[in-house]
Structure formats: structure tokens, C-alpha cells
C-alpha atoms as a PDB file:
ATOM      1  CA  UNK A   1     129.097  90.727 142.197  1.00  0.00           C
ATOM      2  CA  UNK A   2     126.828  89.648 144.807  1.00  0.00           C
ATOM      3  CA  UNK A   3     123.758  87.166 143.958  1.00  0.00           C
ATOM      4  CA  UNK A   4     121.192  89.715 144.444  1.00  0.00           C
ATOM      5  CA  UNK A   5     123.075  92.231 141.901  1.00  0.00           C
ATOM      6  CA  UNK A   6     122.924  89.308 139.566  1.00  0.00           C
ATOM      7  CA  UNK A   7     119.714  88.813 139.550  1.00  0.00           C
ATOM      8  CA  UNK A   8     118.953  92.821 139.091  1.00  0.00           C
ATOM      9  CA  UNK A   9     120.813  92.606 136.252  1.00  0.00           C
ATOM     10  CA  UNK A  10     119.124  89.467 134.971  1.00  0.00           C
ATOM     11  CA  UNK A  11     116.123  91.125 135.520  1.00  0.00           C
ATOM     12  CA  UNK A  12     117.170  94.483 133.985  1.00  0.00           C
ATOM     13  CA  UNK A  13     118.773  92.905 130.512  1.00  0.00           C
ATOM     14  CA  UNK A  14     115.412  90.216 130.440  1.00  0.00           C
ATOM     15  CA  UNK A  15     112.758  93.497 130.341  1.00  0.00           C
ATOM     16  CA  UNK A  16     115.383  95.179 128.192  1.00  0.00           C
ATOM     17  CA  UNK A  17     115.662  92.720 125.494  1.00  0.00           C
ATOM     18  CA  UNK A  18     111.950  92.688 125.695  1.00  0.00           C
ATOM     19  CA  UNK A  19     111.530  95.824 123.934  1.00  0.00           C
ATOM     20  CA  UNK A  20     114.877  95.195 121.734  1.00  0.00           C
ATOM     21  CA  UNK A  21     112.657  94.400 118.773  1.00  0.00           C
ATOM     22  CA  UNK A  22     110.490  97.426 118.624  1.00  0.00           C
ATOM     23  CA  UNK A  23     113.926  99.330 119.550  1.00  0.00           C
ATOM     24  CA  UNK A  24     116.039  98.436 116.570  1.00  0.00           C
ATOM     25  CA  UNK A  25     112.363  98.512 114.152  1.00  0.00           C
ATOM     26  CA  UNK A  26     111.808  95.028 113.546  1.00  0.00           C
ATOM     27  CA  UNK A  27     107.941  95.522 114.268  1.00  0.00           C
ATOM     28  CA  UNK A  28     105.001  93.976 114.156  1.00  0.00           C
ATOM     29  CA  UNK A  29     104.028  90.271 112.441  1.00  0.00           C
ATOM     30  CA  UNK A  30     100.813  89.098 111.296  1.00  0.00           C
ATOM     31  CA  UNK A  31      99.232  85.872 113.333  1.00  0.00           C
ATOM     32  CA  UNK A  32      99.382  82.633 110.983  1.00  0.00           C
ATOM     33  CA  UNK A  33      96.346  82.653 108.769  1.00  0.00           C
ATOM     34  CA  UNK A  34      95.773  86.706 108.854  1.00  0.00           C
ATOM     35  CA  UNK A  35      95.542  88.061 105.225  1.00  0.00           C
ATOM     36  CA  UNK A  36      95.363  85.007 103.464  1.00  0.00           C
ATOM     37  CA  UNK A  37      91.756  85.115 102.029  1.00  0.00           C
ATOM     38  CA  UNK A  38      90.825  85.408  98.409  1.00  0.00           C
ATOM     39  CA  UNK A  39      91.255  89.213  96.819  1.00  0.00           C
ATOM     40  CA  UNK A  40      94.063  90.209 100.076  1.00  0.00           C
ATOM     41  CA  UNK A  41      97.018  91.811  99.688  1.00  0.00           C
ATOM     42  CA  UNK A  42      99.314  91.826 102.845  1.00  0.00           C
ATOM     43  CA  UNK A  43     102.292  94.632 103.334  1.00  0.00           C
ATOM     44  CA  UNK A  44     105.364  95.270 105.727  1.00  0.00           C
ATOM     45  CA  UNK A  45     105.659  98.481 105.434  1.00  0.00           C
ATOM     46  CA  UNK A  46     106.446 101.553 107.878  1.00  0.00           C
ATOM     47  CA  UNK A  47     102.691 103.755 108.207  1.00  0.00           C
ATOM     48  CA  UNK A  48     103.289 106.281 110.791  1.00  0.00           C
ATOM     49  CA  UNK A  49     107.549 106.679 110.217  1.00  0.00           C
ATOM     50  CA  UNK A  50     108.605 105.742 113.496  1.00  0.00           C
ATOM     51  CA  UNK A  51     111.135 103.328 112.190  1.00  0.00           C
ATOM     52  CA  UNK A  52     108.900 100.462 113.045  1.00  0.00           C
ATOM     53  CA  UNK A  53     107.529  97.924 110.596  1.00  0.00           C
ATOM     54  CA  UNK A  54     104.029  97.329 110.605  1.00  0.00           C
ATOM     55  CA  UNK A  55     101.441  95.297 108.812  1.00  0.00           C
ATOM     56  CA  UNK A  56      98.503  96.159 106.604  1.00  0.00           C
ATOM     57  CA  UNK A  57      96.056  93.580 104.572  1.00  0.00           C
ATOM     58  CA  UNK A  58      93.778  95.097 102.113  1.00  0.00           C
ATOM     59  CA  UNK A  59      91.316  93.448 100.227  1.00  0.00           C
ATOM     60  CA  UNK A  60      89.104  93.574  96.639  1.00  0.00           C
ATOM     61  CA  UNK A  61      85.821  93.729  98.485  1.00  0.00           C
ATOM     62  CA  UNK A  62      87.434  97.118 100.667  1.00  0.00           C
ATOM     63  CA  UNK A  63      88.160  95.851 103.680  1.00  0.00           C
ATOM     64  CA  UNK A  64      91.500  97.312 105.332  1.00  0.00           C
ATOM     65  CA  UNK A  65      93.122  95.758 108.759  1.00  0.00           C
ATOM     66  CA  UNK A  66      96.745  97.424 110.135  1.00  0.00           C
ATOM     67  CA  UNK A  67      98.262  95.446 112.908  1.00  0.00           C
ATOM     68  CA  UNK A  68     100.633  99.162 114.120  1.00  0.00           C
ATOM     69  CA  UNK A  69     103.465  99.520 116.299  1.00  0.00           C
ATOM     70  CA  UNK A  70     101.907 102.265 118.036  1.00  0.00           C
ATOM     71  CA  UNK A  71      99.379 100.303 118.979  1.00  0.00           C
ATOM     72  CA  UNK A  72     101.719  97.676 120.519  1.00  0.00           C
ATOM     73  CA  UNK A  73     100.907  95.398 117.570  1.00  0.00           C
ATOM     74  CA  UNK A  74      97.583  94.797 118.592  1.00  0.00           C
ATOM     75  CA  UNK A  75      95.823  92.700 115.895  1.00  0.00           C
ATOM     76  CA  UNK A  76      92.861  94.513 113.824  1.00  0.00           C
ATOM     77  CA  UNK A  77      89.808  92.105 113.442  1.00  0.00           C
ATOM     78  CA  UNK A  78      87.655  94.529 112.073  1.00  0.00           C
ATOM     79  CA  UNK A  79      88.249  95.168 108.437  1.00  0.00           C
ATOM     80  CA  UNK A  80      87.197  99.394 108.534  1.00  0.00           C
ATOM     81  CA  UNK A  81      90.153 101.102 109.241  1.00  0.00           C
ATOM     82  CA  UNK A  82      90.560 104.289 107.743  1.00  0.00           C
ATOM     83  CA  UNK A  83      92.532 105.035 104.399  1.00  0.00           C
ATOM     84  CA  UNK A  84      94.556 107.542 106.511  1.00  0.00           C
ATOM     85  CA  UNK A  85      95.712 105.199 109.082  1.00  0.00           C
ATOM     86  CA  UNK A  86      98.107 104.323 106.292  1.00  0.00           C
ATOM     87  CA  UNK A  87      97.921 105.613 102.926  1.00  0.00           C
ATOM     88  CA  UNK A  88     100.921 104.057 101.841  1.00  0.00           C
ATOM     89  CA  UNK A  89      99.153 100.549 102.115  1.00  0.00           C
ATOM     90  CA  UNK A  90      95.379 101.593 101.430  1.00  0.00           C
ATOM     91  CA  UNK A  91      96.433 103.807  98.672  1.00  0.00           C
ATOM     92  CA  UNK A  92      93.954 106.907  98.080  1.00  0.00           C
ATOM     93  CA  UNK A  93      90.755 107.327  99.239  1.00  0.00           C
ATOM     94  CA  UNK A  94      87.917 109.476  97.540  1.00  0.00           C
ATOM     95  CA  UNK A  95      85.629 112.605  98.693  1.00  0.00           C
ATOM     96  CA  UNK A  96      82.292 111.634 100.166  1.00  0.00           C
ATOM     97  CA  UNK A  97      79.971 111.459  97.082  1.00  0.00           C
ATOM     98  CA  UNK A  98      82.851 111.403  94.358  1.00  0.00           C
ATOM     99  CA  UNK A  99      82.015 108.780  91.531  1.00  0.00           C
ATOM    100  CA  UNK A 100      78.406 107.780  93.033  1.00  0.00           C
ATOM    101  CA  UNK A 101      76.122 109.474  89.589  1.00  0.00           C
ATOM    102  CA  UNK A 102      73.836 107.351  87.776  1.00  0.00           C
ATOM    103  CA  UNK A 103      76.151 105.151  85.470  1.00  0.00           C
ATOM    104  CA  UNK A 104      78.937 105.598  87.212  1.00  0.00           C
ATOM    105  CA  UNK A 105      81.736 102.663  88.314  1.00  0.00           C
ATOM    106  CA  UNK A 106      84.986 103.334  90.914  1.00  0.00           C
ATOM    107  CA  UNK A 107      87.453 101.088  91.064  1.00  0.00           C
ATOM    108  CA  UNK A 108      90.468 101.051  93.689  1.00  0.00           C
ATOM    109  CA  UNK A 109      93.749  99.457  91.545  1.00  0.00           C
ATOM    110  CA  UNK A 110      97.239 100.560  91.290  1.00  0.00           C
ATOM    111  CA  UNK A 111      97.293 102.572  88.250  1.00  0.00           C
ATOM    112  CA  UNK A 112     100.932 103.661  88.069  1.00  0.00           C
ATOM    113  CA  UNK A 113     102.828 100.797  89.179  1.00  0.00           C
ATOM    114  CA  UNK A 114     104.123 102.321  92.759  1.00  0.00           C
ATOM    115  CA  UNK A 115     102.519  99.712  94.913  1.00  0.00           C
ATOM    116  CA  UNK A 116      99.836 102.127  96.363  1.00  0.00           C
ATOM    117  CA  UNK A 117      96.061 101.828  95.393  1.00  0.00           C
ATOM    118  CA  UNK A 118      94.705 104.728  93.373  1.00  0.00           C
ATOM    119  CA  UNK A 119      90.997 105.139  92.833  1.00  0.00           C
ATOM    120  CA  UNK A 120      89.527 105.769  89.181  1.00  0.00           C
ATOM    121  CA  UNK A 121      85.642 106.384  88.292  1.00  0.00           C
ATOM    122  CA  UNK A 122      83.956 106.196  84.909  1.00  0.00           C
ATOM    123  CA  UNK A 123      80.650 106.070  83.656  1.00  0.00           C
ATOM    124  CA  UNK A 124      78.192 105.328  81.200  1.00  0.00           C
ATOM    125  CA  UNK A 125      78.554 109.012  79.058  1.00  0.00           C
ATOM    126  CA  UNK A 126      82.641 108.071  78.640  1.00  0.00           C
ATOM    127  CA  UNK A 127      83.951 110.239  82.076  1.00  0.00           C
ATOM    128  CA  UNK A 128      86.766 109.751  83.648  1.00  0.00           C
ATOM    129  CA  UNK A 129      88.490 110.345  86.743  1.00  0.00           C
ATOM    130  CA  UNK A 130      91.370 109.236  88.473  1.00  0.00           C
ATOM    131  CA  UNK A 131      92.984 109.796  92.095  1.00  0.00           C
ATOM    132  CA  UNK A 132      96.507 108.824  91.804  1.00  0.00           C
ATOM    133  CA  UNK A 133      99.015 108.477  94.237  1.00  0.00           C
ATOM    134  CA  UNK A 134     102.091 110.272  92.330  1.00  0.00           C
ATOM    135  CA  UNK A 135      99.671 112.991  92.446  1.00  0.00           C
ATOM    136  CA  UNK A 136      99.748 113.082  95.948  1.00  0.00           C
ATOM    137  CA  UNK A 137      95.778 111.611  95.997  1.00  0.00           C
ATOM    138  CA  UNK A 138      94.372 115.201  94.611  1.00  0.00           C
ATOM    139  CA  UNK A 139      91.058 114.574  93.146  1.00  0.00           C
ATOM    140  CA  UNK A 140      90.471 114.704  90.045  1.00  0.00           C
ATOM    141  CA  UNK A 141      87.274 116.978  88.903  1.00  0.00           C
ATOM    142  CA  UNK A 142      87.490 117.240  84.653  1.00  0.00           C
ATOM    143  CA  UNK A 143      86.440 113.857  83.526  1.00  0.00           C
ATOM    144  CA  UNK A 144      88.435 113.431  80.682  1.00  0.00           C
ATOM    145  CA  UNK A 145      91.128 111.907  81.786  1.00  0.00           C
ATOM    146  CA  UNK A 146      92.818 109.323  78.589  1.00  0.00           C
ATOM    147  CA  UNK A 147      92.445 105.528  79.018  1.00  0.00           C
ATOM    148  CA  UNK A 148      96.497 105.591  78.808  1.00  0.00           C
ATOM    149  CA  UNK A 149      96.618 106.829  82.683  1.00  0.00           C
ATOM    150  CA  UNK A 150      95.415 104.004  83.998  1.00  0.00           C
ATOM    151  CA  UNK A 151      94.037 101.439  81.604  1.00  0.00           C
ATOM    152  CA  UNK A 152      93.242  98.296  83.806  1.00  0.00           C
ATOM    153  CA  UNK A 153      91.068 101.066  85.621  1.00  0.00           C
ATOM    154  CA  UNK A 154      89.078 102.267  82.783  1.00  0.00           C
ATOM    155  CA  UNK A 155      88.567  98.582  80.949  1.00  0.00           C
ATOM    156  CA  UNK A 156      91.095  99.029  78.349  1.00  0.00           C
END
């Protein structure tokens, strides 16, 4: 093989193993440091199934970050992504104006033990309401949901 067919394939195997790790779904990592305040929960976990690990943080003040494969592991600064961008690691998120009456307290917890944040609401006349992930995130309209279904959510 001459020199210069070499150094093709040098070149070839080089940008090849390049993309190896996204290839066989290794994915994304998180920068030293990222995710490691108080009240933040970090995943590995797989958000838009293309066989590529990513990386969530959530935290207990509401902030989400998702460094995604898709996005060529770019890493997320900003603290607002969107519930849907992985619901998996953000867990279910609530209807625009769902547990905000007068007396009224939500809380985002995992309530059933899967790993994935669920959302419950209750208030000062004894209502409650939970989201839960099982459940597929429907919402919950009745209010009388039993302390049993989540009781770290309802202060039992």
C-alpha cells in the first residue's frame, strides 16, 4: 500500500472513530461540576430513543438542564428547558393554571417510586390532586384523591 493510501486510511479510521461513541450509544457526559448543587438530581438516561445516552439535572427550586445527543451534546446553561424535552427525567408537568387557587400548594416528587417526578396539589379545604407518571401524566380534575397515593406529596 502506497504512503499516500496510508494516510487516507489514517485519515478515514481517525474521523471514523470520531463518531464511534455516538455510533455504538455511549452519549453524552456532563462537564465536572454540572449538577452538583444543593436540591439536583442528575440522570443518564435515553430522552428522545435514539439509542444514545444523554444527561438531564433537575432541581428542587424547578430548574431543568439536558445536555442531548441530538444536539451534539451541547451543554444547557440555562436551567428552563421544557418538561417535554424529556419527560422521563423531568417527570410530569401540569396545565397552565392547574393548582394556582387561593390555598393551594403543588409539589413536584416521585410519588410511585418509578424514578420520574409526578406533580401533586392540595389546599387549604383538604383537595387533592395528583399527576402521576404510571398514569401516563393525565391530569387529575376530582380532588379527592387519598393521602395513600402519594403521601410524601400530601404531608402525610
Amino acid at each position: 500500500m502506497s504512503s499516500r493510501m496510508m494516510l487516507f486510511v489514517c485519515v478515514l479510521l481517525t474521523s471514523m472513530l470520531g463518531q464511534l461513541p455516538h455510533a455504538q450509544g455511549a452519549g453524552c457526559s456532563s462537564p465536572a461540576g454540572w449538577c452538583s448543587h444543593a436540591g439536583a438530581v442528575k440522570r443518564n438516561l435515553d430522552c428522545d430513543g435514539d439509542g444514545v445516552s444523554d444527561v438531564t439535572c433537575s432541581d428542587s427550586n424547578g430548574g431543568r438542564w439536558a445536555i442531548l445527543s441530538k444536539n451534539k451534546c451541547a451543554v444547557d446553561g440555562t436551567g428552563k428547558k421544557p418538561t417535554s424535552i424529556c419527560p422521563a427525567a423531568f417527570g410530569c408537568s401540569p396545565p397552565v393554571g392547574w393548582c394556582s387557587h387561593a390555598g393551594s400548594v403543588q409539589r413536584n416528587l416521585d410519588c410511585d417510586g418509578d424514578g420520574v417526578l409526578d406533580v401533586t396539589c392540595s389546599d387549604s379545604n383538604g383537595g387533592r390532586w395528583v399527576i402521576l407518571s404510571k398514569n401516563k401524566c393525565a391530569v387529575d380534575g376530582n380532588g379527592k384523591k387519598p393521602t395513600s397515593i402519594c403521601p410524601k406529596g400530601f404531608g402525610k
